[in-house]
C-alpha atoms as a PDB file:
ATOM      1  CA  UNK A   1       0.000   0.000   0.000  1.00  0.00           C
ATOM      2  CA  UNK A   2       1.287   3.404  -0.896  1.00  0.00           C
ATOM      3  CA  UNK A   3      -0.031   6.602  -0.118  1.00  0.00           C
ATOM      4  CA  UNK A   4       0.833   9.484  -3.081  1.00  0.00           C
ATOM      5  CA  UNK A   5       0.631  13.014  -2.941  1.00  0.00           C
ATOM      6  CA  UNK A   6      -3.227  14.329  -3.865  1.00  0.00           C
ATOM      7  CA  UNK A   7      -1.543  17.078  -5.685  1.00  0.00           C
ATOM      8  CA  UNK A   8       0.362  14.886  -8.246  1.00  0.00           C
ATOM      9  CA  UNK A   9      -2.258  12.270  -8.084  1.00  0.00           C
ATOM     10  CA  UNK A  10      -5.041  14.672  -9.247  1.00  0.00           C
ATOM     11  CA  UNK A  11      -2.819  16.356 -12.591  1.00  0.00           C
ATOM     12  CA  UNK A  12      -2.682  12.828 -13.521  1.00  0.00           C
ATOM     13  CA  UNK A  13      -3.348  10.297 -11.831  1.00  0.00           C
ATOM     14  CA  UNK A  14      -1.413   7.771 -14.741  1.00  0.00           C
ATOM     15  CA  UNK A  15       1.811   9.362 -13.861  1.00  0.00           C
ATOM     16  CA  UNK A  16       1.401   9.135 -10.243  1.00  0.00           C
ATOM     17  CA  UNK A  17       0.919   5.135 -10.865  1.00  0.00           C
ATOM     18  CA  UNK A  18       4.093   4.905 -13.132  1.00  0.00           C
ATOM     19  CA  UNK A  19       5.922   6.713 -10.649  1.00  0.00           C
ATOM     20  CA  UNK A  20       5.133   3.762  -8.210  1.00  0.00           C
ATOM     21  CA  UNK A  21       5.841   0.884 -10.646  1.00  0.00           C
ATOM     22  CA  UNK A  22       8.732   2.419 -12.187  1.00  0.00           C
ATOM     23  CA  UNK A  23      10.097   2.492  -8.262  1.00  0.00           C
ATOM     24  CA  UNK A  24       9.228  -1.287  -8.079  1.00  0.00           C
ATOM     25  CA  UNK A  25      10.835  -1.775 -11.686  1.00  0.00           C
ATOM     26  CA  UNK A  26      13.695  -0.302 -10.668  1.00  0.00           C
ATOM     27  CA  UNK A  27      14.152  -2.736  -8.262  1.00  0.00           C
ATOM     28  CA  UNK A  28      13.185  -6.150  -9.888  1.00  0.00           C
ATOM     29  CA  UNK A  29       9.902  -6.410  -8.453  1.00  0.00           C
ATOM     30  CA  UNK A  30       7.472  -8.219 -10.638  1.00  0.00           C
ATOM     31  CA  UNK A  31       4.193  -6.610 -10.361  1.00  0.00           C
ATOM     32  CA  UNK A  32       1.259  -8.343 -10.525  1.00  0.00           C
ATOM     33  CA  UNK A  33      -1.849  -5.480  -9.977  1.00  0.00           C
ATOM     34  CA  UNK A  34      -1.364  -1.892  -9.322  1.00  0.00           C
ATOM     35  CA  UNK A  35      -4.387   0.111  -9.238  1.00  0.00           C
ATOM     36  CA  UNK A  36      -5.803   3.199  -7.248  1.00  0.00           C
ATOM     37  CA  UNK A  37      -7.853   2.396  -3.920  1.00  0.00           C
ATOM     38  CA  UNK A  38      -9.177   5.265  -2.795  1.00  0.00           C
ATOM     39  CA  UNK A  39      -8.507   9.060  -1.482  1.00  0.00           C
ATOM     40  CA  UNK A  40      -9.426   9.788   1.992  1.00  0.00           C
ATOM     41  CA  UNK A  41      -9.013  12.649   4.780  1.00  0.00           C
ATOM     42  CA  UNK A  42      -5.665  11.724   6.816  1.00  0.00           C
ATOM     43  CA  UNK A  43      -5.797  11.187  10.794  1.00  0.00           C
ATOM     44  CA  UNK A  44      -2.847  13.425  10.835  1.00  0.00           C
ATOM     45  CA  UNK A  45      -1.268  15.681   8.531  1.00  0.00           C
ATOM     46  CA  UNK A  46       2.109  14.172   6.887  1.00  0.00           C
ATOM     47  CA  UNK A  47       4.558  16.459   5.161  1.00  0.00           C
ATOM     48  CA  UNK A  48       1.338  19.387   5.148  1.00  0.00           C
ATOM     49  CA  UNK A  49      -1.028  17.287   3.640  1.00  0.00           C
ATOM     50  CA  UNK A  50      -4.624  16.341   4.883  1.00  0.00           C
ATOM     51  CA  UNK A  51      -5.469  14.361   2.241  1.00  0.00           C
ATOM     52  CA  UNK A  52      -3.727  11.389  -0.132  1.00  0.00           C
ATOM     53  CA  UNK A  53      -4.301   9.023  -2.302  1.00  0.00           C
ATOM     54  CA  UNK A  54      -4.051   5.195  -1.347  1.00  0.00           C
ATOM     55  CA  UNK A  55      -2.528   2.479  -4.295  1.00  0.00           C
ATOM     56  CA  UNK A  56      -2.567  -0.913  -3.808  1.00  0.00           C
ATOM     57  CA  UNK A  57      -0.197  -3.253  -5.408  1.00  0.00           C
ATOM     58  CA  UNK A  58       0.356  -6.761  -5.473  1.00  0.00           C
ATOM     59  CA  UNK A  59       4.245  -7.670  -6.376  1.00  0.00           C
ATOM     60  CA  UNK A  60       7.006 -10.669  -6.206  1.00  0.00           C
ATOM     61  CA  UNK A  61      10.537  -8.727  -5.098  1.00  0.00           C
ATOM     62  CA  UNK A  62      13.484 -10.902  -3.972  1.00  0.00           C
ATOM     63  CA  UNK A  63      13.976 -10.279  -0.340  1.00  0.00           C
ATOM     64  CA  UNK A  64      17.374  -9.305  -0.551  1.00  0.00           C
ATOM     65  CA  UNK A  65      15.760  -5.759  -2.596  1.00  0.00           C
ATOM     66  CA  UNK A  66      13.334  -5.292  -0.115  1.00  0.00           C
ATOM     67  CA  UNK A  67      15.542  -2.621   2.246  1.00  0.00           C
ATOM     68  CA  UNK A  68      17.153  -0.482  -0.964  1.00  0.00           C
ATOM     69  CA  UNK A  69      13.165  -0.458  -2.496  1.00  0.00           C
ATOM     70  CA  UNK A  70      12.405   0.729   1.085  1.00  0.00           C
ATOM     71  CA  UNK A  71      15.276   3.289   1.088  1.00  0.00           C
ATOM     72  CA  UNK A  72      13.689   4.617  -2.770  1.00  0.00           C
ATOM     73  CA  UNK A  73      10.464   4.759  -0.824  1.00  0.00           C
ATOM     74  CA  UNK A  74      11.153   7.029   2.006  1.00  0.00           C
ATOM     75  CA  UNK A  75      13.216   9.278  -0.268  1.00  0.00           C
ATOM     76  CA  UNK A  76      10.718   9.632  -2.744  1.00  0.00           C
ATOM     77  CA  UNK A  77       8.631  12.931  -2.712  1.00  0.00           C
ATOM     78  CA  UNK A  78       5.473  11.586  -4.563  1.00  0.00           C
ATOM     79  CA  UNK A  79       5.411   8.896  -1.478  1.00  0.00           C
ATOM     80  CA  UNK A  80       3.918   9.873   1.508  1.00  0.00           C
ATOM     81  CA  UNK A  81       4.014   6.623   3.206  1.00  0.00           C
ATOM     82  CA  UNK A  82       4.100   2.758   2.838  1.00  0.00           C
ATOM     83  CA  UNK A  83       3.356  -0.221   4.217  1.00  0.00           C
ATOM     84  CA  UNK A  84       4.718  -3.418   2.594  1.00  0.00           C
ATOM     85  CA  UNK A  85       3.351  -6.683   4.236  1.00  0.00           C
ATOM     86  CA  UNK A  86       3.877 -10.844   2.639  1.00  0.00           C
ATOM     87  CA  UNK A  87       1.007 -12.038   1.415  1.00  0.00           C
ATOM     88  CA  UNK A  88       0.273 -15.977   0.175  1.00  0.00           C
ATOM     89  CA  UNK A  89      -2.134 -15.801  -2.942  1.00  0.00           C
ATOM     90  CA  UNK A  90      -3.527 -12.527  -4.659  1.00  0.00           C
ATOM     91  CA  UNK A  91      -7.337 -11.920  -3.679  1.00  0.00           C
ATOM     92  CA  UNK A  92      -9.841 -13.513  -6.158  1.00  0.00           C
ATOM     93  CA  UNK A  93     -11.156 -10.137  -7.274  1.00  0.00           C
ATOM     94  CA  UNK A  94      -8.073  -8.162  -7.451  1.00  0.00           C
ATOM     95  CA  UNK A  95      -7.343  -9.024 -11.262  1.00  0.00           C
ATOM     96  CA  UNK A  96     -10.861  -7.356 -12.056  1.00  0.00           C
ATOM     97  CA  UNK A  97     -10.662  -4.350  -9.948  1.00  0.00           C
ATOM     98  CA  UNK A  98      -7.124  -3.320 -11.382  1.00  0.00           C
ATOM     99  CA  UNK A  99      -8.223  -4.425 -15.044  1.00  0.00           C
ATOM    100  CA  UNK A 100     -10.851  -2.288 -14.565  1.00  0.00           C
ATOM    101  CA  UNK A 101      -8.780   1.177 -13.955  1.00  0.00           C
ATOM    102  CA  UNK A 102      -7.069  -0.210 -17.698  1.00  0.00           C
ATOM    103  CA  UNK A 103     -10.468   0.426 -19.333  1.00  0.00           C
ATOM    104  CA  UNK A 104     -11.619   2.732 -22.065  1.00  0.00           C
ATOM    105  CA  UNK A 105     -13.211   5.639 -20.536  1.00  0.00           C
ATOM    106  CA  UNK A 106     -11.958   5.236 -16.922  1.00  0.00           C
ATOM    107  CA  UNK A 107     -11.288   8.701 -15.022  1.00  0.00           C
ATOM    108  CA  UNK A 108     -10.769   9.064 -10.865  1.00  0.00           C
ATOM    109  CA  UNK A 109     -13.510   9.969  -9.482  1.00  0.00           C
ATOM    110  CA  UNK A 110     -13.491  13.648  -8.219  1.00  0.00           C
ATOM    111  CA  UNK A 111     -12.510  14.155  -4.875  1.00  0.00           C
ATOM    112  CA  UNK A 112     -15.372  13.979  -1.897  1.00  0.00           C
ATOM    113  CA  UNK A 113     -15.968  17.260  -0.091  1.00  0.00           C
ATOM    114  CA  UNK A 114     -13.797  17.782   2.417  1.00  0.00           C
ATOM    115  CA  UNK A 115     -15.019  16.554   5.917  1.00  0.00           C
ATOM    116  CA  UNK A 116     -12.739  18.362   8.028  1.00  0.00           C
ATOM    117  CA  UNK A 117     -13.668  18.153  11.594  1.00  0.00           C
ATOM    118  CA  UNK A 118     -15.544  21.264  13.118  1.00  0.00           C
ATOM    119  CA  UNK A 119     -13.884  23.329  14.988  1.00  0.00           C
ATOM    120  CA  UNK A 120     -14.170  22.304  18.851  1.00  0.00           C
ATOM    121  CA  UNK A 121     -15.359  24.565  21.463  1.00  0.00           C
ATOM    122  CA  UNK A 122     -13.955  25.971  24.464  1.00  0.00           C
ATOM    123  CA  UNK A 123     -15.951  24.051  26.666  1.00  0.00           C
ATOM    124  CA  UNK A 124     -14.158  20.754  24.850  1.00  0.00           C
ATOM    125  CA  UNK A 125     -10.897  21.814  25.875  1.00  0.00           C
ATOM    126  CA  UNK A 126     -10.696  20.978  29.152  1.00  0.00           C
ATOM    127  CA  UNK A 127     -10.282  17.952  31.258  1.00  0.00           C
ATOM    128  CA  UNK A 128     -12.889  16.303  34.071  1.00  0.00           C
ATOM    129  CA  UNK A 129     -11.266  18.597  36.730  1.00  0.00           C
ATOM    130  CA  UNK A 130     -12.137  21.843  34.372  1.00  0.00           C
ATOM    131  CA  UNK A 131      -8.367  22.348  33.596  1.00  0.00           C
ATOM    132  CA  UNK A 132      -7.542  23.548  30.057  1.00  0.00           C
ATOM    133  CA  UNK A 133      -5.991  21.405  27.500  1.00  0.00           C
ATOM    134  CA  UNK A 134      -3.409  23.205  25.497  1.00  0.00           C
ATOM    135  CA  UNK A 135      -3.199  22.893  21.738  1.00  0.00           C
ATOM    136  CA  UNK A 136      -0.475  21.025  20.470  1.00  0.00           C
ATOM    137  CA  UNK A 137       1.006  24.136  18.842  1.00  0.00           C
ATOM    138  CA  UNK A 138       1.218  26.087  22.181  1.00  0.00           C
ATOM    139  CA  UNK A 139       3.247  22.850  23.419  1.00  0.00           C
ATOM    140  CA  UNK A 140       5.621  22.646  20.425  1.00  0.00           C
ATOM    141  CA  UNK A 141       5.854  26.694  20.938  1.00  0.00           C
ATOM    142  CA  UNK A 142       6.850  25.996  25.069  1.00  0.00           C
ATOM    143  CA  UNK A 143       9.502  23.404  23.572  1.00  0.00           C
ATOM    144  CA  UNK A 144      10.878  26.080  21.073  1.00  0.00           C
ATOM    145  CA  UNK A 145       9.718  24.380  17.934  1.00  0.00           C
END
C-alpha cells in the first residue's frame, strides 16, 4: 500500500501510478496489480497534507531488494508513506478491480468534499477537573519548535 501526494495524483493520476511501478521496476519487483484504492481525509497531517491518495499493489521482489526499495520509498517525494506486508495468494477479485482502472473511458472519481472536523469549542478543551488542554502548537511553541 502506498499513499501518493493528492496534488500529483489529481494532474494525472497515470503518472502518479508509473511513478510507483517504475520504483518497483527499478528494483526487480514483478508486479502483478497496481491500481488506485481510494482518497481519503488523513488522521494526521504528513509532510502538510490532509489528504492522499491510497494504491494498492500486489508484487514478487526478492527479499534481498526489499531494504534499498524501502530506502527509494522514504526518499521519494510523490510517497507519503508505505506499508509493505507478505502475502500468500492474490485476492480472487483483485485481477478485475485493477483491469478495470485499464479500461476505455476510466477517469478518478473527483474528490469527496472535504469533511474536516468542526472546529471544537472551548468548553471541549478541558479535562474532568475543568483544567484547560493546550493545543499542540502552544506545546511545540513551550519546547521552542
Amino acid at each position: 500500500m502506498f499513499l501518493l501526494d493528492n496534488q500529483l495524483v489529481r494532474e494525472d493520476w497515470k503518472a502518479a501510478k508509473s511513478a510507483v511501478s517504475d520504483l518497483l521496476g527499478k528494483h526487480g519487483a514483478k508486479i502483478r496489480t497496481l491500481r488506485r484504492w481510494d482518497e481519503r481525509r488523513l488522521a494526521y497531517p504528513i509532510k502538510n497534507q490532509k489528504r492522499a491518495t491510497y494504491f494498492l499493489a500486489y508484487f514478487d521482489i526478492e527479499s534481498g531488494s526489499i531494504p534499498a526499495l524501502r530506502r527509494d520509498l522514504e526518499l521519494s517525494e510523490k510517497v507519503l508513506r508505505h506499508l509493505m506486508l507478505a502475502c500468500e495468494s492474490l485476492p480472487e477479485q483483485e485481477n478485475e478491480l485493477a483491469q478495470a482502472e485499464l479500461a476505455e473511458g476510466f477517469s478518478v472519481p473527483p474528490p469527496p468534499p472535504d469533511d474536516t472536523p468542526e472546529p471544537r469549542r472551548e468548553e471541549e478543551r478541558r479535562d474532568d477537573l475543568g483544567i484547560e488542554i493546550p493545543e499542540f502548537n502552544a506545546i511545540d511553541e513551550d519546547m521552542g519548535r
